[in-house]
C-alpha atoms as a PDB file:
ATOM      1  CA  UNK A   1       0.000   0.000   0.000  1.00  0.00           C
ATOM      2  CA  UNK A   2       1.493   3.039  -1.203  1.00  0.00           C
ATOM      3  CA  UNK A   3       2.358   6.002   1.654  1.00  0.00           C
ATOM      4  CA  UNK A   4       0.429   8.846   1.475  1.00  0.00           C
ATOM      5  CA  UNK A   5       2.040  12.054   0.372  1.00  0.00           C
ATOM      6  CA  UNK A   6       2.051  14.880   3.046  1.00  0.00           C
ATOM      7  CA  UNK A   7      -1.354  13.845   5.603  1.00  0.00           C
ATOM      8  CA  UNK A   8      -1.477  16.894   7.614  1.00  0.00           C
ATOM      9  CA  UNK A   9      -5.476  17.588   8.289  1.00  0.00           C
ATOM     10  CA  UNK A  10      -7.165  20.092  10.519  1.00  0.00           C
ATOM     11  CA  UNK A  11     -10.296  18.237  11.645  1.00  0.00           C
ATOM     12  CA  UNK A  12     -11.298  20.277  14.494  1.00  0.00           C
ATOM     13  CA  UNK A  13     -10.693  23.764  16.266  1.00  0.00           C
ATOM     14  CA  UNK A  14      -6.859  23.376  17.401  1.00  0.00           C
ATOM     15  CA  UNK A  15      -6.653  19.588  16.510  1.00  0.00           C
ATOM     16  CA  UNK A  16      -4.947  17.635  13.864  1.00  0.00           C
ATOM     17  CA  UNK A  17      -3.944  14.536  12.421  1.00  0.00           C
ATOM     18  CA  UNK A  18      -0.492  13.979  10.686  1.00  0.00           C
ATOM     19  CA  UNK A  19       1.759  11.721   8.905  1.00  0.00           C
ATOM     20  CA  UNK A  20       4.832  11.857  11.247  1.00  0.00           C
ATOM     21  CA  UNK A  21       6.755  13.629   8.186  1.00  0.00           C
ATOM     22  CA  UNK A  22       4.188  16.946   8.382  1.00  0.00           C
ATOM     23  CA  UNK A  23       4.127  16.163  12.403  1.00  0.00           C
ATOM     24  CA  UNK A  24       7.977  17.450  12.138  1.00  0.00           C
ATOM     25  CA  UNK A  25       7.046  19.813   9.734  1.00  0.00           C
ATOM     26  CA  UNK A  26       4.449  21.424  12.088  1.00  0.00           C
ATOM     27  CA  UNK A  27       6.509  24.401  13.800  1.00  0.00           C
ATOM     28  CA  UNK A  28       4.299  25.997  16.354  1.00  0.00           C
ATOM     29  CA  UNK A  29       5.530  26.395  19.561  1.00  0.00           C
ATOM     30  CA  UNK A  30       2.368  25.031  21.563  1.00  0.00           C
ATOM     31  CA  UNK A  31       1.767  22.609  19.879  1.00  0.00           C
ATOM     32  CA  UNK A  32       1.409  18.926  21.945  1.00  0.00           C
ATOM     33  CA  UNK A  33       2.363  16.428  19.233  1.00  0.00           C
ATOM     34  CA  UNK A  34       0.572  13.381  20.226  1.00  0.00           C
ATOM     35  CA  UNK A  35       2.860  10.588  18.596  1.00  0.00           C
ATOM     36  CA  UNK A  36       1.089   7.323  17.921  1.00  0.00           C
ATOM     37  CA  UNK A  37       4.515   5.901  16.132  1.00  0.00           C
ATOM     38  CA  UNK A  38       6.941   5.423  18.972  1.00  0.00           C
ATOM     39  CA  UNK A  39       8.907   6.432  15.699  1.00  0.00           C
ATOM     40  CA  UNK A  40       9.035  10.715  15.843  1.00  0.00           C
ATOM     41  CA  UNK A  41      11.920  12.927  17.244  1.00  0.00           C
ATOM     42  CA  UNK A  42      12.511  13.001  21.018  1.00  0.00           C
ATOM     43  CA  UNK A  43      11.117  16.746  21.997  1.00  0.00           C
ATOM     44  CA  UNK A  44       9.115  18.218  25.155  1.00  0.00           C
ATOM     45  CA  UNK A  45       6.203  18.978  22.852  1.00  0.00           C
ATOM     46  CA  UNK A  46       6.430  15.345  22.395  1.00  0.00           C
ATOM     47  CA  UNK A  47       3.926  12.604  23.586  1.00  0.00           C
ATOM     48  CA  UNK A  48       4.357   9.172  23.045  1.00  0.00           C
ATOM     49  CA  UNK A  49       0.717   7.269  22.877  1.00  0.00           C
ATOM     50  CA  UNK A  50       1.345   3.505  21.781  1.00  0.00           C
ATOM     51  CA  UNK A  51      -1.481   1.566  21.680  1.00  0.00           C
ATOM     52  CA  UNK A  52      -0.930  -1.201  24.094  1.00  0.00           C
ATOM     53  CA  UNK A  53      -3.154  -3.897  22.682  1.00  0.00           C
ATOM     54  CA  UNK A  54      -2.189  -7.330  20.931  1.00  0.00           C
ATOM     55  CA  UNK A  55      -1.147  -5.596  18.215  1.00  0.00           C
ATOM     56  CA  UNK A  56       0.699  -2.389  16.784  1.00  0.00           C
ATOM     57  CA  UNK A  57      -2.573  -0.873  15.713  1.00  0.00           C
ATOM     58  CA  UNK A  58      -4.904  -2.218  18.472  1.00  0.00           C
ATOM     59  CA  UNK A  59      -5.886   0.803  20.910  1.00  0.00           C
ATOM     60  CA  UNK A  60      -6.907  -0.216  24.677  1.00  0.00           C
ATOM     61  CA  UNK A  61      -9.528   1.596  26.871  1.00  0.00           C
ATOM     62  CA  UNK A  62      -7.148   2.403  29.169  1.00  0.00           C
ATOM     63  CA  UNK A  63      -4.999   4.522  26.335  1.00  0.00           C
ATOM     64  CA  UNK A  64      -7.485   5.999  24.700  1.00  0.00           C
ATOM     65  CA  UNK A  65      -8.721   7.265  28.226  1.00  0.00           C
ATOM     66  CA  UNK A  66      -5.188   8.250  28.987  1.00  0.00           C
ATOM     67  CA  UNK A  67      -5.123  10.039  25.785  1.00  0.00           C
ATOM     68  CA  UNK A  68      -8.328  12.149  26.168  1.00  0.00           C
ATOM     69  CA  UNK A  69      -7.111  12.823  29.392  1.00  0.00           C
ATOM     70  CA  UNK A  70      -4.094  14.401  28.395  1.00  0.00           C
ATOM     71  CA  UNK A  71      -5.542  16.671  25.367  1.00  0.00           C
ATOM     72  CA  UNK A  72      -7.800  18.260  28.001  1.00  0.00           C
ATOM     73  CA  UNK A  73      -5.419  18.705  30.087  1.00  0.00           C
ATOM     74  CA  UNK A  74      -3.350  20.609  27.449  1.00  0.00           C
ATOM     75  CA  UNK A  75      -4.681  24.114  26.355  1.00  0.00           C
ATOM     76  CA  UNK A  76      -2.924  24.475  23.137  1.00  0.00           C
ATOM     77  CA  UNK A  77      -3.312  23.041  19.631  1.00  0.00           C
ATOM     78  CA  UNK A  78      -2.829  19.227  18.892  1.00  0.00           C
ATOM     79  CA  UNK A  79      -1.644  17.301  16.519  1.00  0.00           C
ATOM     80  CA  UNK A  80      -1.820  13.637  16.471  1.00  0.00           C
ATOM     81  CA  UNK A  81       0.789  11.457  13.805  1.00  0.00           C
ATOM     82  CA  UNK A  82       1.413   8.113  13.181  1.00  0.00           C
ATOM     83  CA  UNK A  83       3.532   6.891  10.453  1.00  0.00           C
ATOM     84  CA  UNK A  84       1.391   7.333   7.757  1.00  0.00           C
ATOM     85  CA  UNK A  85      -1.473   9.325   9.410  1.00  0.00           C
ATOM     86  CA  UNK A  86      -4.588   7.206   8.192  1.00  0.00           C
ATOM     87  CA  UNK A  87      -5.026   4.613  11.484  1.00  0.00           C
ATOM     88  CA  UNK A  88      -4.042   4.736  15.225  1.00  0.00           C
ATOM     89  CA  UNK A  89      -3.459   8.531  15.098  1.00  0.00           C
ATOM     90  CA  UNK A  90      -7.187   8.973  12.919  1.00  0.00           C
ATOM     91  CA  UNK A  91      -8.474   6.491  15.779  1.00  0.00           C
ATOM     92  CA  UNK A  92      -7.206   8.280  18.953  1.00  0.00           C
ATOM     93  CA  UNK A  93      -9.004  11.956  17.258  1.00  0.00           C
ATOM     94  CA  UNK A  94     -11.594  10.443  17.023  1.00  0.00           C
ATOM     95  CA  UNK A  95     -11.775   9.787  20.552  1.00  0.00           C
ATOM     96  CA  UNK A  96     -10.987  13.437  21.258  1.00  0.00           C
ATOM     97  CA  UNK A  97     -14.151  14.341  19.044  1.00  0.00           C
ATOM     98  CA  UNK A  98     -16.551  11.849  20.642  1.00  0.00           C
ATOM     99  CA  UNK A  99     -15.353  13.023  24.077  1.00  0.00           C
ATOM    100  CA  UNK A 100     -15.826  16.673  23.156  1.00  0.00           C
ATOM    101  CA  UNK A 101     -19.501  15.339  21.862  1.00  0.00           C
ATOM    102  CA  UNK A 102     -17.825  16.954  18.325  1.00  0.00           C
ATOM    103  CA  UNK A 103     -19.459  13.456  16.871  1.00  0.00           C
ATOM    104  CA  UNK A 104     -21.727  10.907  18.187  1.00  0.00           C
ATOM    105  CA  UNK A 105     -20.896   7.981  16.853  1.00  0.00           C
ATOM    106  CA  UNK A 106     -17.835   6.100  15.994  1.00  0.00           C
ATOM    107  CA  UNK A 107     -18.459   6.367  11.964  1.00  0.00           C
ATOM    108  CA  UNK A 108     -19.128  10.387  12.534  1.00  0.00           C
ATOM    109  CA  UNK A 109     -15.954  10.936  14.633  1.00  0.00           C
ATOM    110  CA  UNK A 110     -14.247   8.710  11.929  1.00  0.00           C
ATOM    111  CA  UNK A 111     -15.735  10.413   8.889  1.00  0.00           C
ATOM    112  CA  UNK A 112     -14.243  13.934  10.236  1.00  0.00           C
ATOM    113  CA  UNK A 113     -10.856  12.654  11.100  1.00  0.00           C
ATOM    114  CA  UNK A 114     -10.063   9.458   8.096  1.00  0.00           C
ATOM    115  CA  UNK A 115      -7.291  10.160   5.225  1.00  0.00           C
ATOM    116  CA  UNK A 116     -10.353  10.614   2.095  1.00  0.00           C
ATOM    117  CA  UNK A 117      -8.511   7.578   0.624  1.00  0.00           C
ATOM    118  CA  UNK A 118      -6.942   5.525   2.828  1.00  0.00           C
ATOM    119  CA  UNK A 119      -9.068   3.764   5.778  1.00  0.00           C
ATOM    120  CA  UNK A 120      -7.850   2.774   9.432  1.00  0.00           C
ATOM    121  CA  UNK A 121      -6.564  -0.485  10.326  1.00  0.00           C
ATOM    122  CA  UNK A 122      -9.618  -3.013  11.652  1.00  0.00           C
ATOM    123  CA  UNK A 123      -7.815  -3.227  15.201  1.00  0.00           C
ATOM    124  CA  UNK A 124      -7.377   0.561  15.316  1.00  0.00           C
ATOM    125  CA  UNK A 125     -11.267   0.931  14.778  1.00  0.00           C
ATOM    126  CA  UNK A 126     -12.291  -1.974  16.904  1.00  0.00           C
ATOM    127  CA  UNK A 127     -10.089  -0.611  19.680  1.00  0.00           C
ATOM    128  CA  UNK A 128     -12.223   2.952  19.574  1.00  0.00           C
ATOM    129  CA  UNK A 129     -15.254   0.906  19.153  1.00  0.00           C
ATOM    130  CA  UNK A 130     -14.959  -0.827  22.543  1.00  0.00           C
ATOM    131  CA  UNK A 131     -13.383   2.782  24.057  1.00  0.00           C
ATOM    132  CA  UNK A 132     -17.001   4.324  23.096  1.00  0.00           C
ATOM    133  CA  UNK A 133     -19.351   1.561  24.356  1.00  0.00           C
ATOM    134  CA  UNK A 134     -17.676   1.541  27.701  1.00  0.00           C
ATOM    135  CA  UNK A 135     -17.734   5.505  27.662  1.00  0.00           C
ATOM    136  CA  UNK A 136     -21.193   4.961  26.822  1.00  0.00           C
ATOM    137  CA  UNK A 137     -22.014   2.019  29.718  1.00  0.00           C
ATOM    138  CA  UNK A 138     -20.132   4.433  32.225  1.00  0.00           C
ATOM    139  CA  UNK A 139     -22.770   7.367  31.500  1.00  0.00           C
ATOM    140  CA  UNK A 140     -25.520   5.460  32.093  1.00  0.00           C
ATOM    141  CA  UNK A 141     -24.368   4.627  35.652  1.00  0.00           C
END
């Protein structure tokens, strides 16, 4: 599957999704770079966010909690990268959006945050899908 050329996508008010090549491109100051590569240049703008499932691409509960958490917590822009910037970074904005009630379902947070051509890898998806039921489960208590 061929790399996408330059990924860099505003899909929300101060938030982002990147190839990691535009991530290092991206020269604001403020800016929290939310790296879901393990792969970028060591910085103190720098987050690492791996997804700690059973695979590379397969996001947890617990991290996508952790990384909502942490966007809040920040009051600048965002950008999120993985290496290509079409599956765990598109996955973990999405979360952001569905936290921020930007979206309401999975597909709508998805749709405002997928590469137009390329489309997230199954274990990246299924990992937001079971971060959104429980977010979902926990509201009703």
């Amino acid at each position: 599957m061929a790399k996408p050329e330059k990924t860099l996508r505003k899909v929300s008010v101060g938030l982002w999704v990147s190839d990691i090549q535009s991530a290092e491109d991206f020269s604001h100051p403020y800016v929290l770079l939310m790296d879901c590569s393990g792969k970028g240049v060591k910085s103190p703008r720098r987050v690492s966010c791996l997804p700690t499932g059973s695979t590379s691409h397969s996001w947890t509960v617990s991290d996508l909690n952790k990384i909502v958490a942490r966007v809040k917590a920040h009051k600048g822009p965002v950008v999120f990268h993985c290496h290509r910037g079409v599956s765990r970074s598109t996955c973990a904005a999405a979360a952001v959006l569905l936290d921020r009630g930007e979206a309401l379902t999975v597909e709508e947070a998805l749709a405002k945050t997928s590469h137009k051509v390329h489309t997230p890898a199954t274990q990246s998806v299924s990992g937001l899908q079971k971060w959104w039921a429980a977010r979902q489960q926990t509201a009703l208590f």
